[in-house]
C-alpha atoms as a PDB file:
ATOM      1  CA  UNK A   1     269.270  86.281  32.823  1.00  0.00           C
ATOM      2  CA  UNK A   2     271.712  83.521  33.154  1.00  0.00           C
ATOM      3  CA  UNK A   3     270.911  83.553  37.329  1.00  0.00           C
ATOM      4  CA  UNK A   4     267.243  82.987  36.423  1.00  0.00           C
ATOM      5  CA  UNK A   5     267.792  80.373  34.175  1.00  0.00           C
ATOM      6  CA  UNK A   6     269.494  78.678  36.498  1.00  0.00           C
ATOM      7  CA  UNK A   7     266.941  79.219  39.366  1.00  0.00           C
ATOM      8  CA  UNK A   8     264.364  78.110  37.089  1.00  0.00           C
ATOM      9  CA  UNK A   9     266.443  74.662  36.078  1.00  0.00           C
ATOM     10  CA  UNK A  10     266.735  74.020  39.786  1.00  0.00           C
ATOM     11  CA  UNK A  11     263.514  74.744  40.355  1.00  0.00           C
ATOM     12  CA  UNK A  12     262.810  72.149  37.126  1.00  0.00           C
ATOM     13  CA  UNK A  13     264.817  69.275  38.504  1.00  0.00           C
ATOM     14  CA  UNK A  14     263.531  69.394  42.367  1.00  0.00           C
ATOM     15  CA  UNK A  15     259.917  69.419  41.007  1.00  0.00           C
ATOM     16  CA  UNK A  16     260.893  66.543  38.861  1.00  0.00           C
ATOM     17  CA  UNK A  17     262.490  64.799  41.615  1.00  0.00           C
ATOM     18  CA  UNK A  18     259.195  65.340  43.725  1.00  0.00           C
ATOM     19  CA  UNK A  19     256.901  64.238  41.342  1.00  0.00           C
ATOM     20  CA  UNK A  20     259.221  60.832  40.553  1.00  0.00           C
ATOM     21  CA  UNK A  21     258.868  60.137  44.094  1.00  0.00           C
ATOM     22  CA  UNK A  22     255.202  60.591  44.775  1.00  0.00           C
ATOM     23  CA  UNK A  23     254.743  58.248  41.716  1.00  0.00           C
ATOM     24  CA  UNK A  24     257.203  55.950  41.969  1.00  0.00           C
ATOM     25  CA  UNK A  25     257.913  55.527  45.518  1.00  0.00           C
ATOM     26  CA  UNK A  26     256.443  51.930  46.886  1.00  0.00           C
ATOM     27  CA  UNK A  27     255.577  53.125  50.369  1.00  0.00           C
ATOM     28  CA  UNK A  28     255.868  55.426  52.885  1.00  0.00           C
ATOM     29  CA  UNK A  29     256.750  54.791  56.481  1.00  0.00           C
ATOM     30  CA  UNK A  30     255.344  57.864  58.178  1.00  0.00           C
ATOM     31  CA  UNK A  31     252.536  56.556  61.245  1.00  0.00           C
ATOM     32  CA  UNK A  32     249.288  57.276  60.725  1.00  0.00           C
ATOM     33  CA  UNK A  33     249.798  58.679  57.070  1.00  0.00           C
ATOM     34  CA  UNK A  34     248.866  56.125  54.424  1.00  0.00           C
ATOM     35  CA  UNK A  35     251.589  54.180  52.680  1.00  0.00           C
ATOM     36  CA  UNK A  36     251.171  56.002  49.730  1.00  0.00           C
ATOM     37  CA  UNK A  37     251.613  60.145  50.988  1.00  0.00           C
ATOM     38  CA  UNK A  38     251.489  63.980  49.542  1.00  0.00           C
ATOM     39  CA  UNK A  39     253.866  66.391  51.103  1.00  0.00           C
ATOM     40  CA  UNK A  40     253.015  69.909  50.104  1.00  0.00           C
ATOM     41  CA  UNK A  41     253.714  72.739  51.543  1.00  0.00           C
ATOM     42  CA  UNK A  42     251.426  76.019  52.056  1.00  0.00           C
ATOM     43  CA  UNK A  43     253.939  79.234  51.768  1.00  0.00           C
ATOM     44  CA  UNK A  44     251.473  81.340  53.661  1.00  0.00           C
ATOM     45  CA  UNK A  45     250.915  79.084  56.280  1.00  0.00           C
ATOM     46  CA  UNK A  46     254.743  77.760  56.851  1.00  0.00           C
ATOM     47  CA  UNK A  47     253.515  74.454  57.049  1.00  0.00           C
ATOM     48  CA  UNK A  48     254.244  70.887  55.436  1.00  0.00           C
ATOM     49  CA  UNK A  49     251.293  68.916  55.330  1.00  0.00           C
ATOM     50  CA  UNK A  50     250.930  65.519  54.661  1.00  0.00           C
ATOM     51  CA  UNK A  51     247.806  64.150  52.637  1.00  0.00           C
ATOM     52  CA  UNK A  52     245.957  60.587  51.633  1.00  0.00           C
ATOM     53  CA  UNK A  53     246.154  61.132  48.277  1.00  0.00           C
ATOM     54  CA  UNK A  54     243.656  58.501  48.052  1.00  0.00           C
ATOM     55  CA  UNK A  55     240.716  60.729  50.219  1.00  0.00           C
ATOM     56  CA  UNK A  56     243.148  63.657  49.985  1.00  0.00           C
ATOM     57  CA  UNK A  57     242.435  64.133  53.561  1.00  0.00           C
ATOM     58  CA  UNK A  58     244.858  65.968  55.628  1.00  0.00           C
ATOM     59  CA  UNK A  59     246.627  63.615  58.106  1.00  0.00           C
ATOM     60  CA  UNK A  60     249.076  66.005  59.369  1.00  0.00           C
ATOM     61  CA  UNK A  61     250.370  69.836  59.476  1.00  0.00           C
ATOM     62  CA  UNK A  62     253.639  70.134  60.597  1.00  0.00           C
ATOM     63  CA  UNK A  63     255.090  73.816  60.802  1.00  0.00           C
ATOM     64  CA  UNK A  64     258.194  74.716  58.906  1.00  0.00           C
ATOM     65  CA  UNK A  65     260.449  78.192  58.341  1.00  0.00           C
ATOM     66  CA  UNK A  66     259.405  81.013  56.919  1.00  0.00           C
ATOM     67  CA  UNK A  67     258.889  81.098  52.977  1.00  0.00           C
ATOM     68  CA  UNK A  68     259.091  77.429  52.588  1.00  0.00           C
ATOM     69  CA  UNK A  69     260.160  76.216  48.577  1.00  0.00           C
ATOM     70  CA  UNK A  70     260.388  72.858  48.049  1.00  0.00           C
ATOM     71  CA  UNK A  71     260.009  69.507  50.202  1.00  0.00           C
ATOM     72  CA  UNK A  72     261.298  65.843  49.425  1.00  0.00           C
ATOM     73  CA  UNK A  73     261.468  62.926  50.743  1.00  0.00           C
ATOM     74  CA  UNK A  74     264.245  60.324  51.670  1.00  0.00           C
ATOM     75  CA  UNK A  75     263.737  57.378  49.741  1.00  0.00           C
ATOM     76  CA  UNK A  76     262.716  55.370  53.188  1.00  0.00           C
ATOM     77  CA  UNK A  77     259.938  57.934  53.439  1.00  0.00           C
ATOM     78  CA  UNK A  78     260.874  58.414  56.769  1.00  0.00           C
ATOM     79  CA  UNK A  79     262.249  62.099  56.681  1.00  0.00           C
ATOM     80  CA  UNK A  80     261.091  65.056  54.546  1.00  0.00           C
ATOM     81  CA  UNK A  81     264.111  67.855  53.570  1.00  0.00           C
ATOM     82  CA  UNK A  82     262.137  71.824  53.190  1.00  0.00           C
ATOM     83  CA  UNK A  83     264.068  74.344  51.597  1.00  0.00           C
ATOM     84  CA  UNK A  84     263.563  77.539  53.065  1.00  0.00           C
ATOM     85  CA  UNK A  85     264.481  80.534  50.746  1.00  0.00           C
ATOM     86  CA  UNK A  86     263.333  83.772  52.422  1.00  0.00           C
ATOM     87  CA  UNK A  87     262.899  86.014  49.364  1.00  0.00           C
ATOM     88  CA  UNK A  88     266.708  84.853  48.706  1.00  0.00           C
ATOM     89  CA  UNK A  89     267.816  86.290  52.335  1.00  0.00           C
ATOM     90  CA  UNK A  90     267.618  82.466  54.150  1.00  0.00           C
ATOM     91  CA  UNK A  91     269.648  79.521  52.760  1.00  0.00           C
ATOM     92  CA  UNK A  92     268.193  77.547  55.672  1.00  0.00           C
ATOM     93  CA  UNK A  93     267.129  73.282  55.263  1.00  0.00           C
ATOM     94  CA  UNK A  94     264.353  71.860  57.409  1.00  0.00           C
ATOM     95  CA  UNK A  95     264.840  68.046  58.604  1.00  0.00           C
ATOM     96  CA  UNK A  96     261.407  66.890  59.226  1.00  0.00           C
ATOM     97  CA  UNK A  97     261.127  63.517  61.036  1.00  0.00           C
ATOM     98  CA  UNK A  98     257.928  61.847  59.297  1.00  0.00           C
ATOM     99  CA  UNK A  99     257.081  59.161  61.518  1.00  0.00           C
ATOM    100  CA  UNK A 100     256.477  61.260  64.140  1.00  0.00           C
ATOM    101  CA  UNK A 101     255.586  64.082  62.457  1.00  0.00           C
ATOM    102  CA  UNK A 102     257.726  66.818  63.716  1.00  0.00           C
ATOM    103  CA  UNK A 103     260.531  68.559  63.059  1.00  0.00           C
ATOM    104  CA  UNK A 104     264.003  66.865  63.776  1.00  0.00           C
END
């Protein structure tokens, strides 16, 4: 029980952190994505996309490991950081290079 409430916290905080960032972040460097981007991820795709939240059009998909978690960005907004957890087996970290849209 403890082990899941500690997933869960982590789990908590990264979200938080994610969500501060989208909203509080002043721009975004990535070229062509708008200053103002979404990073999400789609688990059964093993993909990071990145999206005009303004249009929500999809300006990029960039692939990532298998069973990706969570994604942030630097505070330049010039890299993107994707856990990948596996089910629990990987304890792997995907460097994504956002201004040119592919992994480092």
């Amino acid at each position: 029980m403890k082990t899941f409430k500690n997933h869960l916290s982590q789990i908590l905080t990264v979200n938080a952190l994610l969500l501060a960032f989208i909203f509080l972040s002043e721009s975004c460097k990535a070229q062509p994505a708008p200053k103002r981007a979404l990073l999400a991820l789609s688990k059964g795709e093993h993909v990071l996309v990145i999206v005009d939240p303004a249009t929500l059009k999809t300006m990029a998909r960039i692939s990532v490991g298998e069973d990706p978690h969570e994604v942030i960005a630097s505070s330049d907004g010039k890299t993107a950081f994707v856990s990948i957890y596996g089910g629990g087996s990987f304890h792997e970290l995907n460097v994504i290079d956002l201004i040119n849209q592919k992994p480092s």
